[in-house]
C-alpha atoms as a PDB file:
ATOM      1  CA  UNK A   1      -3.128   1.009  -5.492  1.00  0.00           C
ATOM      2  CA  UNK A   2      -3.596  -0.103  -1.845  1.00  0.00           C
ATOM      3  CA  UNK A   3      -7.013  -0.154  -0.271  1.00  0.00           C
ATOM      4  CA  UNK A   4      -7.339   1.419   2.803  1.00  0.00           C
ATOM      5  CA  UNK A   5      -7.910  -0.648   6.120  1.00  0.00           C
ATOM      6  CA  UNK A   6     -10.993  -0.252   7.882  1.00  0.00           C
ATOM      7  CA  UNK A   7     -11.328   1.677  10.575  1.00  0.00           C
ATOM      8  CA  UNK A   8     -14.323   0.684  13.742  1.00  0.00           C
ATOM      9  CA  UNK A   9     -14.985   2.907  15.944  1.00  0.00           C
ATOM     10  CA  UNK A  10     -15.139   1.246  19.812  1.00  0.00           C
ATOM     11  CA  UNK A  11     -16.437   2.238  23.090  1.00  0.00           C
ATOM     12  CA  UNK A  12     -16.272  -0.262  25.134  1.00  0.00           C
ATOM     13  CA  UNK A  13     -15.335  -4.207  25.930  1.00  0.00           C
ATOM     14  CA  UNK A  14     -18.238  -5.192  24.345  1.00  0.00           C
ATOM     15  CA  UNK A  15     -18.101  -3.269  21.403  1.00  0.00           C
ATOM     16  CA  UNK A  16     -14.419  -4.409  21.062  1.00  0.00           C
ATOM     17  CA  UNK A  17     -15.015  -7.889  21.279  1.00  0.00           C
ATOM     18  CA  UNK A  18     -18.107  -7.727  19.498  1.00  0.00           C
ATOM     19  CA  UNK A  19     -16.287  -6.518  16.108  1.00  0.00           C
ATOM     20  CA  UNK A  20     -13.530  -9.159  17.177  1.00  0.00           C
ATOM     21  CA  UNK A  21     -16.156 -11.875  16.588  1.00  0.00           C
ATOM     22  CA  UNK A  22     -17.411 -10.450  13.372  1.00  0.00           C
ATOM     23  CA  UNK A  23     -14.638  -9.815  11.517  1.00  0.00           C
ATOM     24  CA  UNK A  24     -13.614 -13.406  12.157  1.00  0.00           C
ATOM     25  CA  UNK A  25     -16.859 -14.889  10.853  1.00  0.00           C
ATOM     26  CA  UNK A  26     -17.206 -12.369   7.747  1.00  0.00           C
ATOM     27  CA  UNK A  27     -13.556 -13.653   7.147  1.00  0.00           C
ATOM     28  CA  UNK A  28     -13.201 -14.523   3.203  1.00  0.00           C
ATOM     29  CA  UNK A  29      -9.979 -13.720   1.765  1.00  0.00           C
ATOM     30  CA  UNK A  30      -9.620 -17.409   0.331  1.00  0.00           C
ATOM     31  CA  UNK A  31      -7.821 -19.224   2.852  1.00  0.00           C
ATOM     32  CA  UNK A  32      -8.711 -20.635   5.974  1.00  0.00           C
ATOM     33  CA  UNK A  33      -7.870 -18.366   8.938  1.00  0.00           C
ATOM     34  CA  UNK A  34      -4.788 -19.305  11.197  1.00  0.00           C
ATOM     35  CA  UNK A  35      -5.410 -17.187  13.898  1.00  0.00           C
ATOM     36  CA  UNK A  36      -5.437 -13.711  15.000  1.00  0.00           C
ATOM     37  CA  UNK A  37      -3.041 -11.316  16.417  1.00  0.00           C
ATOM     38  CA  UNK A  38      -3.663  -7.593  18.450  1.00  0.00           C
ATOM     39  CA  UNK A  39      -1.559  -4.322  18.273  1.00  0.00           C
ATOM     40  CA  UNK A  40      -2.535  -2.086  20.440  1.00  0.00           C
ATOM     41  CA  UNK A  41      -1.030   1.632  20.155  1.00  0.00           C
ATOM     42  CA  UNK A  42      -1.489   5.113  21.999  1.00  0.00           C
ATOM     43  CA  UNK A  43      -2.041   6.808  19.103  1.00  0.00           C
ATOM     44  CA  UNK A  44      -2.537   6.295  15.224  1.00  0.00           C
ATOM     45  CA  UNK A  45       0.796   5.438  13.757  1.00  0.00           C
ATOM     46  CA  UNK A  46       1.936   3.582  10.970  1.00  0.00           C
ATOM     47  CA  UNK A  47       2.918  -0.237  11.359  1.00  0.00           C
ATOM     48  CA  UNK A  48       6.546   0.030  10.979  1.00  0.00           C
ATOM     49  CA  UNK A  49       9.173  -1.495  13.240  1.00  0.00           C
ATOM     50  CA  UNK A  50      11.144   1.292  15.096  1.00  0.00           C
ATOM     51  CA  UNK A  51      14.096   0.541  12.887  1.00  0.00           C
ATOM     52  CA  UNK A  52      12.456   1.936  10.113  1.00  0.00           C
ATOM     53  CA  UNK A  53      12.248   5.197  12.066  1.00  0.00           C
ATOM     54  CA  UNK A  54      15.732   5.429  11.855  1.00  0.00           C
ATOM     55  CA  UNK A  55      18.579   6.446   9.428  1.00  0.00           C
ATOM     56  CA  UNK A  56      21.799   4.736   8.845  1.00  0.00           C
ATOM     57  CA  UNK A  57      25.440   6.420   9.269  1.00  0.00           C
ATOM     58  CA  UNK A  58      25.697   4.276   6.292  1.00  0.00           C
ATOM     59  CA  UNK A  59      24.782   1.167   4.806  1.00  0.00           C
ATOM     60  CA  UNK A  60      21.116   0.443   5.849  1.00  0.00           C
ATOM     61  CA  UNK A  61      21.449  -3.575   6.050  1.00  0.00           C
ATOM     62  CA  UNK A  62      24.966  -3.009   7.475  1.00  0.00           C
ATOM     63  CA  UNK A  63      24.500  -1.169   9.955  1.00  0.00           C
ATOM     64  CA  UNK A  64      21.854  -3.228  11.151  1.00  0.00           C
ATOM     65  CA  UNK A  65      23.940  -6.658  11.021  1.00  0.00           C
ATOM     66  CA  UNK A  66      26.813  -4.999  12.856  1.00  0.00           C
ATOM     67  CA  UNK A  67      24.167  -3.274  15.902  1.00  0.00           C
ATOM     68  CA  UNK A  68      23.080  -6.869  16.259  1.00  0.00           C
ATOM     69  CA  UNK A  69      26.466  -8.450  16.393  1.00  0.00           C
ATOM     70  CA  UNK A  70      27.934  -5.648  18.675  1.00  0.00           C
ATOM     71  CA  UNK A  71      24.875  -6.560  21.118  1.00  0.00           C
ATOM     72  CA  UNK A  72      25.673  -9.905  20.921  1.00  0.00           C
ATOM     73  CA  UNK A  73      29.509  -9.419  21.388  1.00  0.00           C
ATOM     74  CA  UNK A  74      29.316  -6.399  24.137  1.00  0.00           C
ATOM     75  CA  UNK A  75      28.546  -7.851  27.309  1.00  0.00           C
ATOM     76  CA  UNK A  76      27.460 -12.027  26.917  1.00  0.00           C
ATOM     77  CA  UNK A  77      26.992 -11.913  31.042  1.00  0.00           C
ATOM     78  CA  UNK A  78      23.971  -9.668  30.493  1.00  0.00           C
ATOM     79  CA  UNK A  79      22.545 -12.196  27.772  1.00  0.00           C
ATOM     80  CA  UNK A  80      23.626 -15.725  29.066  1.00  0.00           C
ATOM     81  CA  UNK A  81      21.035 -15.788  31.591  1.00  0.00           C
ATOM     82  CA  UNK A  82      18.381 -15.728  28.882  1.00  0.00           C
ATOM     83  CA  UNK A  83      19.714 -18.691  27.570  1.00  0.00           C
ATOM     84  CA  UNK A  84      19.498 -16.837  23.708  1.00  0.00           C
ATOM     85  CA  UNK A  85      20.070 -20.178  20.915  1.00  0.00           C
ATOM     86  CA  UNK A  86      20.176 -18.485  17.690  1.00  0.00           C
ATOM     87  CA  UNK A  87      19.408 -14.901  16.334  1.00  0.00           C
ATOM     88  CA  UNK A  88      16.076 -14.944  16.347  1.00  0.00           C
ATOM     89  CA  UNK A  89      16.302 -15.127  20.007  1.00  0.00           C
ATOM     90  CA  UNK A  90      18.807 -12.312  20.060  1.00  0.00           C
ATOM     91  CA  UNK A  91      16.022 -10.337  18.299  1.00  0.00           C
ATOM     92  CA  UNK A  92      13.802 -11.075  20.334  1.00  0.00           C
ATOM     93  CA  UNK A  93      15.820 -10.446  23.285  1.00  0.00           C
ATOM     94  CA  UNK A  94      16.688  -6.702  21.600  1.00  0.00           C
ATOM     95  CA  UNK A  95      13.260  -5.859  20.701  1.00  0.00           C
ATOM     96  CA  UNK A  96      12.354  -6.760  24.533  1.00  0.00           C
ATOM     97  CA  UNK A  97      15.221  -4.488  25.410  1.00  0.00           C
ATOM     98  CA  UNK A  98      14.957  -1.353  23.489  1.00  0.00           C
ATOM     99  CA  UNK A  99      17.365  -2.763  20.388  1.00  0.00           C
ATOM    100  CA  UNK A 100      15.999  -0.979  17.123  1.00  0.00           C
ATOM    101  CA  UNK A 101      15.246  -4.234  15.006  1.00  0.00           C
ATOM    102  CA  UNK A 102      12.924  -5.131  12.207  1.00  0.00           C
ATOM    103  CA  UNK A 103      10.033  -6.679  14.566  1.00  0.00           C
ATOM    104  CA  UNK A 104       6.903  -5.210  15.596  1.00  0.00           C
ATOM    105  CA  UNK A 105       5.282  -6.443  18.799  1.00  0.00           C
ATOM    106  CA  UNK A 106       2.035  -8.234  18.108  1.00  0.00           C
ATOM    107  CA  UNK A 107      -0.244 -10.424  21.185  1.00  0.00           C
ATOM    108  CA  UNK A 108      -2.794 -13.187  20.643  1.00  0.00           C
ATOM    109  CA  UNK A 109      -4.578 -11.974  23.774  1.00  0.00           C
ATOM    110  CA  UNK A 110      -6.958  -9.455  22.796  1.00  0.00           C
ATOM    111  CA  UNK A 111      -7.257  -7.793  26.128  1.00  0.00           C
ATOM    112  CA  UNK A 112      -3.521  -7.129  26.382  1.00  0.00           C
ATOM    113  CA  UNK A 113      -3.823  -5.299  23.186  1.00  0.00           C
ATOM    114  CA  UNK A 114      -6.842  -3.387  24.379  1.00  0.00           C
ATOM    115  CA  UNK A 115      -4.500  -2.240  27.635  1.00  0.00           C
ATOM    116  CA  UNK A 116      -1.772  -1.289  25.311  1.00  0.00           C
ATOM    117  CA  UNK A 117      -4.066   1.113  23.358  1.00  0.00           C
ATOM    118  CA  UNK A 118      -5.055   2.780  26.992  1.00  0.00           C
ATOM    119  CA  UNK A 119      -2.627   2.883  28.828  1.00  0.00           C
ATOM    120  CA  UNK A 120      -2.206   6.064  28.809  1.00  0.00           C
ATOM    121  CA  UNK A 121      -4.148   9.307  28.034  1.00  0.00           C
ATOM    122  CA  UNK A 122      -1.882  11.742  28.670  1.00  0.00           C
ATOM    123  CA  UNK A 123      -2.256  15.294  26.853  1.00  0.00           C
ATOM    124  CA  UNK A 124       0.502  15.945  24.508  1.00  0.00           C
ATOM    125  CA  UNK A 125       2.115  19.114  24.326  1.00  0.00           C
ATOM    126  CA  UNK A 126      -1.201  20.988  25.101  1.00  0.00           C
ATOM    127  CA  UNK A 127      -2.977  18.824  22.509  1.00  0.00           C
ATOM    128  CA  UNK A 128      -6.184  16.462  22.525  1.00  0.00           C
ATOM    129  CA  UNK A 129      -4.865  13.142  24.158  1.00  0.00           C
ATOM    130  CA  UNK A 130      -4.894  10.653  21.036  1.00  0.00           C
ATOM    131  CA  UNK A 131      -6.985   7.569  19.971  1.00  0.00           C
ATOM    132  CA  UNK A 132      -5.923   4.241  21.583  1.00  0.00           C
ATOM    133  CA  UNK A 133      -5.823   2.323  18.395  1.00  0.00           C
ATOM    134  CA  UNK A 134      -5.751  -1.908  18.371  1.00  0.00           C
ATOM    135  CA  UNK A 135      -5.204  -3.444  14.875  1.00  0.00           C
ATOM    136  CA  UNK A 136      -6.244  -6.736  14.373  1.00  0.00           C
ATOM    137  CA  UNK A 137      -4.299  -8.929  12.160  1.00  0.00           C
ATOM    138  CA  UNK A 138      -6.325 -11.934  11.017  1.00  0.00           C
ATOM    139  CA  UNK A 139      -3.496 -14.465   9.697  1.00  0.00           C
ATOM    140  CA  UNK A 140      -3.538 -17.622   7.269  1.00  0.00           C
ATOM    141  CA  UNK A 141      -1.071 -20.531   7.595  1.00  0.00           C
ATOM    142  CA  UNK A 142       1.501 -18.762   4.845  1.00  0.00           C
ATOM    143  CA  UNK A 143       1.553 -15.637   6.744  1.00  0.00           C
ATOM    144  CA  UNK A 144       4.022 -17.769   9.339  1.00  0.00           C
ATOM    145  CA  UNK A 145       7.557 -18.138   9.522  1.00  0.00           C
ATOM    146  CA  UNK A 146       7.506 -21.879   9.688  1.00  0.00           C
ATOM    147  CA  UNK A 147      11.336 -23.031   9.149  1.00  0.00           C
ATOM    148  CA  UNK A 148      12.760 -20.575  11.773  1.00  0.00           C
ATOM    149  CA  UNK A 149      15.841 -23.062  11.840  1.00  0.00           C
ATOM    150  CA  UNK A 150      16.678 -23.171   8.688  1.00  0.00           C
ATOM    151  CA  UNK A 151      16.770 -19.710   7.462  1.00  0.00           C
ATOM    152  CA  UNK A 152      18.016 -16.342   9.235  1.00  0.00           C
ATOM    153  CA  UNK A 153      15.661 -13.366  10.260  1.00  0.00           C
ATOM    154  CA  UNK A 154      17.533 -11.024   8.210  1.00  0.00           C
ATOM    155  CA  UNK A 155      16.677 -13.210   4.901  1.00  0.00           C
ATOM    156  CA  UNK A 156      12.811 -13.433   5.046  1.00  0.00           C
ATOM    157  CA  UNK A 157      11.838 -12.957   1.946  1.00  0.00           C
ATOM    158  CA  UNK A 158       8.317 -11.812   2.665  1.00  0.00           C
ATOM    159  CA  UNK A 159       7.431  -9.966   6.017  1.00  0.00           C
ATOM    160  CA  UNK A 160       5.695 -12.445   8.295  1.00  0.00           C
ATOM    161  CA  UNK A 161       4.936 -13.353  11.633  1.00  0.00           C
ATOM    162  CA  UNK A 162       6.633 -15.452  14.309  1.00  0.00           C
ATOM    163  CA  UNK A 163       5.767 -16.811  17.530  1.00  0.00           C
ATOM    164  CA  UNK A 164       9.116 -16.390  19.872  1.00  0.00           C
ATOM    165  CA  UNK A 165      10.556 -18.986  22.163  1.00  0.00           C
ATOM    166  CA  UNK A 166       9.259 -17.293  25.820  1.00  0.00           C
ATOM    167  CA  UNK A 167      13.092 -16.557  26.717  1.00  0.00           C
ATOM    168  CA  UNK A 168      11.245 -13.591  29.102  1.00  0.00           C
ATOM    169  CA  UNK A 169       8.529 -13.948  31.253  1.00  0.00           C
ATOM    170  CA  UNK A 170       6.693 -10.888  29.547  1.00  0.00           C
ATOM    171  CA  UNK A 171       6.543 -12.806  26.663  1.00  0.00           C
ATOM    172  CA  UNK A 172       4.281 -15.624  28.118  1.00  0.00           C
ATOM    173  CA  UNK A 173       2.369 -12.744  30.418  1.00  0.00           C
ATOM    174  CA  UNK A 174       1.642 -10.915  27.197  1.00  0.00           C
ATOM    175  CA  UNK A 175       0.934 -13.488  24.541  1.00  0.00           C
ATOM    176  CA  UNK A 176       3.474 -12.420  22.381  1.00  0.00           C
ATOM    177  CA  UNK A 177       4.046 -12.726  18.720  1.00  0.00           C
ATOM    178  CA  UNK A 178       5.948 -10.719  16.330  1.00  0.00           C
ATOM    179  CA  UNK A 179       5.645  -9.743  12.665  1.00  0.00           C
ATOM    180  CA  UNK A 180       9.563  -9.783  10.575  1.00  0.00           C
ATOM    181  CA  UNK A 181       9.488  -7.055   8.517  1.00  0.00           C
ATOM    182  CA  UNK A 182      11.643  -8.634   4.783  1.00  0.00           C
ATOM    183  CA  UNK A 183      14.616  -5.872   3.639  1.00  0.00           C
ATOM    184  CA  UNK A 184      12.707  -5.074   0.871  1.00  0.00           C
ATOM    185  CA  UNK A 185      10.098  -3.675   3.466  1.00  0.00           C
ATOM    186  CA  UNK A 186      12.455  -2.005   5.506  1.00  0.00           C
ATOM    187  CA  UNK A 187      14.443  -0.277   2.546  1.00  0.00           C
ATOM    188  CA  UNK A 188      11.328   1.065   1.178  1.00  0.00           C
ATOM    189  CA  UNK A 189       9.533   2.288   4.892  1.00  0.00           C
ATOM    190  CA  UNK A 190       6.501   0.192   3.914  1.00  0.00           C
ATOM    191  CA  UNK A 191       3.939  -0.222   6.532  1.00  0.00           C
ATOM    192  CA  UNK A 192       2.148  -3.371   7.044  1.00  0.00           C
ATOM    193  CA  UNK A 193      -1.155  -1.900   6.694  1.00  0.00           C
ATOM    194  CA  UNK A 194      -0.223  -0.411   2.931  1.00  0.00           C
ATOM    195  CA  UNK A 195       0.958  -3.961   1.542  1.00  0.00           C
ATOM    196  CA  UNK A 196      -1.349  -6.001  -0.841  1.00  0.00           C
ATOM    197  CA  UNK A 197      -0.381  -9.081   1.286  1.00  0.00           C
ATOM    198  CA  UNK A 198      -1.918  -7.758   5.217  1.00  0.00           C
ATOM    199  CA  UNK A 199      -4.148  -4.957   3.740  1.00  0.00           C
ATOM    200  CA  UNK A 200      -7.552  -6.899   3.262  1.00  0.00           C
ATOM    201  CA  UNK A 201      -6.257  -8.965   6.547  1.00  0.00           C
ATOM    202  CA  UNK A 202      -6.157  -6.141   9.039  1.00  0.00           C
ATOM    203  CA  UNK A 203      -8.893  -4.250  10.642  1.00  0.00           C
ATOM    204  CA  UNK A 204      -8.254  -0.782  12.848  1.00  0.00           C
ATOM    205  CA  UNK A 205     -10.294  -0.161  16.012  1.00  0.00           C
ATOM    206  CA  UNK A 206     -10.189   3.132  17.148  1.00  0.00           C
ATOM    207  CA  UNK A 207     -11.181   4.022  20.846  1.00  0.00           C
ATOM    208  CA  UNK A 208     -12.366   8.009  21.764  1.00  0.00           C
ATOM    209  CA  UNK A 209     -10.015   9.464  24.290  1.00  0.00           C
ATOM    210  CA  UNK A 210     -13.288  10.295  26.231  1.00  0.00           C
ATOM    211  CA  UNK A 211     -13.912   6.253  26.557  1.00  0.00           C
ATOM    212  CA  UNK A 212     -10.210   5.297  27.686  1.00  0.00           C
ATOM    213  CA  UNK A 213     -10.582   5.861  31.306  1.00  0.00           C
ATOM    214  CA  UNK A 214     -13.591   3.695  31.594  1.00  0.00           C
ATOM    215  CA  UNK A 215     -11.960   0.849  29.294  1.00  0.00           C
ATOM    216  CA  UNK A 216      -8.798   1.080  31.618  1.00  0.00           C
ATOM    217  CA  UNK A 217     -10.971   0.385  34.841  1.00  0.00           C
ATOM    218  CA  UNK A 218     -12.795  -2.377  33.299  1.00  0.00           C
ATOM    219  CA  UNK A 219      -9.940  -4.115  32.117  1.00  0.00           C
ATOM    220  CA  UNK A 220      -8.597  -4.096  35.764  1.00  0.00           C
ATOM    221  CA  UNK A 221     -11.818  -5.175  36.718  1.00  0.00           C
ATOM    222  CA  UNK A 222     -10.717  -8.120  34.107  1.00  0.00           C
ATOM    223  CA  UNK A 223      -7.414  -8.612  35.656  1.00  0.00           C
ATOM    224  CA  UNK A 224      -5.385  -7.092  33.373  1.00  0.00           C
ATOM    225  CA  UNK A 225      -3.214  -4.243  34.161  1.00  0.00           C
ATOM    226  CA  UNK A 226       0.111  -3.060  34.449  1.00  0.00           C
ATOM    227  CA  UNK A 227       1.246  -6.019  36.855  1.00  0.00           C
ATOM    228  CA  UNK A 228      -0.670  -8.610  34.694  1.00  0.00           C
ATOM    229  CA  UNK A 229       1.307  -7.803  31.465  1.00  0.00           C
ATOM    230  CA  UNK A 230       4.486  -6.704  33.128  1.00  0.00           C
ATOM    231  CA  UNK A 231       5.346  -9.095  35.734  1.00  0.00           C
ATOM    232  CA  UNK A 232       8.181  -7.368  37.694  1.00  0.00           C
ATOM    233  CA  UNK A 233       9.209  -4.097  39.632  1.00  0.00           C
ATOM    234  CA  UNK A 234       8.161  -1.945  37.077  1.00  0.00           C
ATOM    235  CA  UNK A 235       5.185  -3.193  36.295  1.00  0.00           C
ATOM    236  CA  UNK A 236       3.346  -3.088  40.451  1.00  0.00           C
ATOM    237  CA  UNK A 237       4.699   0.342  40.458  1.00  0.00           C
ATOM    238  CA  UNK A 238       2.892   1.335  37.242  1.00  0.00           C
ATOM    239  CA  UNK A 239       0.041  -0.338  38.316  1.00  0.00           C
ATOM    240  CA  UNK A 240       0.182   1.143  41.666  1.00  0.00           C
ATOM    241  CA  UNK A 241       0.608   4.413  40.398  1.00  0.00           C
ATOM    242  CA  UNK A 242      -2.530   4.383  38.277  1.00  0.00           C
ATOM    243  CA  UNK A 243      -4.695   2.739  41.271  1.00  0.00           C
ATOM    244  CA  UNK A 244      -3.893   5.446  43.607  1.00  0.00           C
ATOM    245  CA  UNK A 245      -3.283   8.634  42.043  1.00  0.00           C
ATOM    246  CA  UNK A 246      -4.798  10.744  39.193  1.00  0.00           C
END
């Protein structure tokens, strides 16, 4: 039976990075810690890469082998420019994109995860706004994809995490990392948070909806915003957006 994560409530930076710097010093699983990766959500969902949120015409594994090949084949103009070597940059490049894959977007910075789970606090259909949630992932050495050239993202074994070549600016603005979800994973819908292998690693932060608007303005009092973590059109316009209007 899985164990439950644990769940800390936050309300503000320095309650945030205060739990940050205990949960890495009451760290004892049995193996030296690696580092630490953030995931920072509008709401409290599962961690499961969007792919798993899907349902195949037919053969699961198929159908995702022939999505990626058909966005590698489709238009190469649109993808030469990112100078993609193998197919873990072509993931990496879909996830970026929109492409349903088997990653799920992790950072190292623990501000840009903090933004992520604020970003918005929109009401929903007449409902509460949600919980910005950040789950921190405290990682040892084996929890690493290590020989990215020698095996294929599609044959992990176990799910683990990868650091990406930066093949987009965002992904250097953001601090990005990414955990590979293994078929076996995928096929059965398993979250991270419900396997023996993450569970006693991750730790959930939840932040009040009543506290998000008050994070939000002192991370831009930080320097991270909209503009910091996306770095083009889209991003100032966001970020303008939120400066100047309710």
């Amino acid at each position: 039976m899985v164990m439950k994560e644990v769940t800390v409530t936050v309300e503000s930076i320095g309650d945030y990075l205060a739990v940050i710097s205990q949960k890495k010093a009451d760290y004892r699983p049995g193996s030296v810690l690696q580092d630490v990766v953030f995931r920072g959500q509008v709401g409290d969902f599962p961690l499961m890469p969007k792919i798993c949120r899907l349902k195949a015409k037919e053969d699961f594994l198929q159908a995702e082998q022939q999505m990626l090949d058909e966005f590698k084949r489709s238009n190469p103009l649109l993808i030469q420019p990112h100078d993609a070597m193998d197919d873990w940059d072509y993931l990496t490049l879909g996830q970026h994109f929109g492409l349903p894959t088997r990653l799920l977007d992790w950072s190292n910075n623990a501000l840009t995860a903090l933004w992520f789970a604020v970003s918005t606090n929109r009401e929903l259909h007449g409902q509460a706004p949600p919980s910005g949630i950040v789950w921190m992932l405290m990682a040892v050495e084996d929890d690493f994809v290590t020989d990215m050239r020698n095996i294929h993202p599609f044959d992990v074994s176990e799910t683990k995490i990868f650091r990406p070549r930066l093949i987009k600016q965002r992904i250097n603005n953001q601090s990005g990392a990414f955990t590979i979800h293994s078929s076996a994973d995928i096929l059965e819908k398993r979250p991270l948070n419900e396997t023996d292998r993450y569970n006693k690693k991750l730790v959930k932060m939840e932040i009040p909806p009543d506290k998000i608007p008050d994070l939000r303005n002192d991370l831009n009092t930080l320097g991270v915003h909209a503009f910091s973590i996306f770095p083009e059109l889209e991003g100032l316009c966001t970020y303008l957006q939120w400066r100047f209007f309710e």
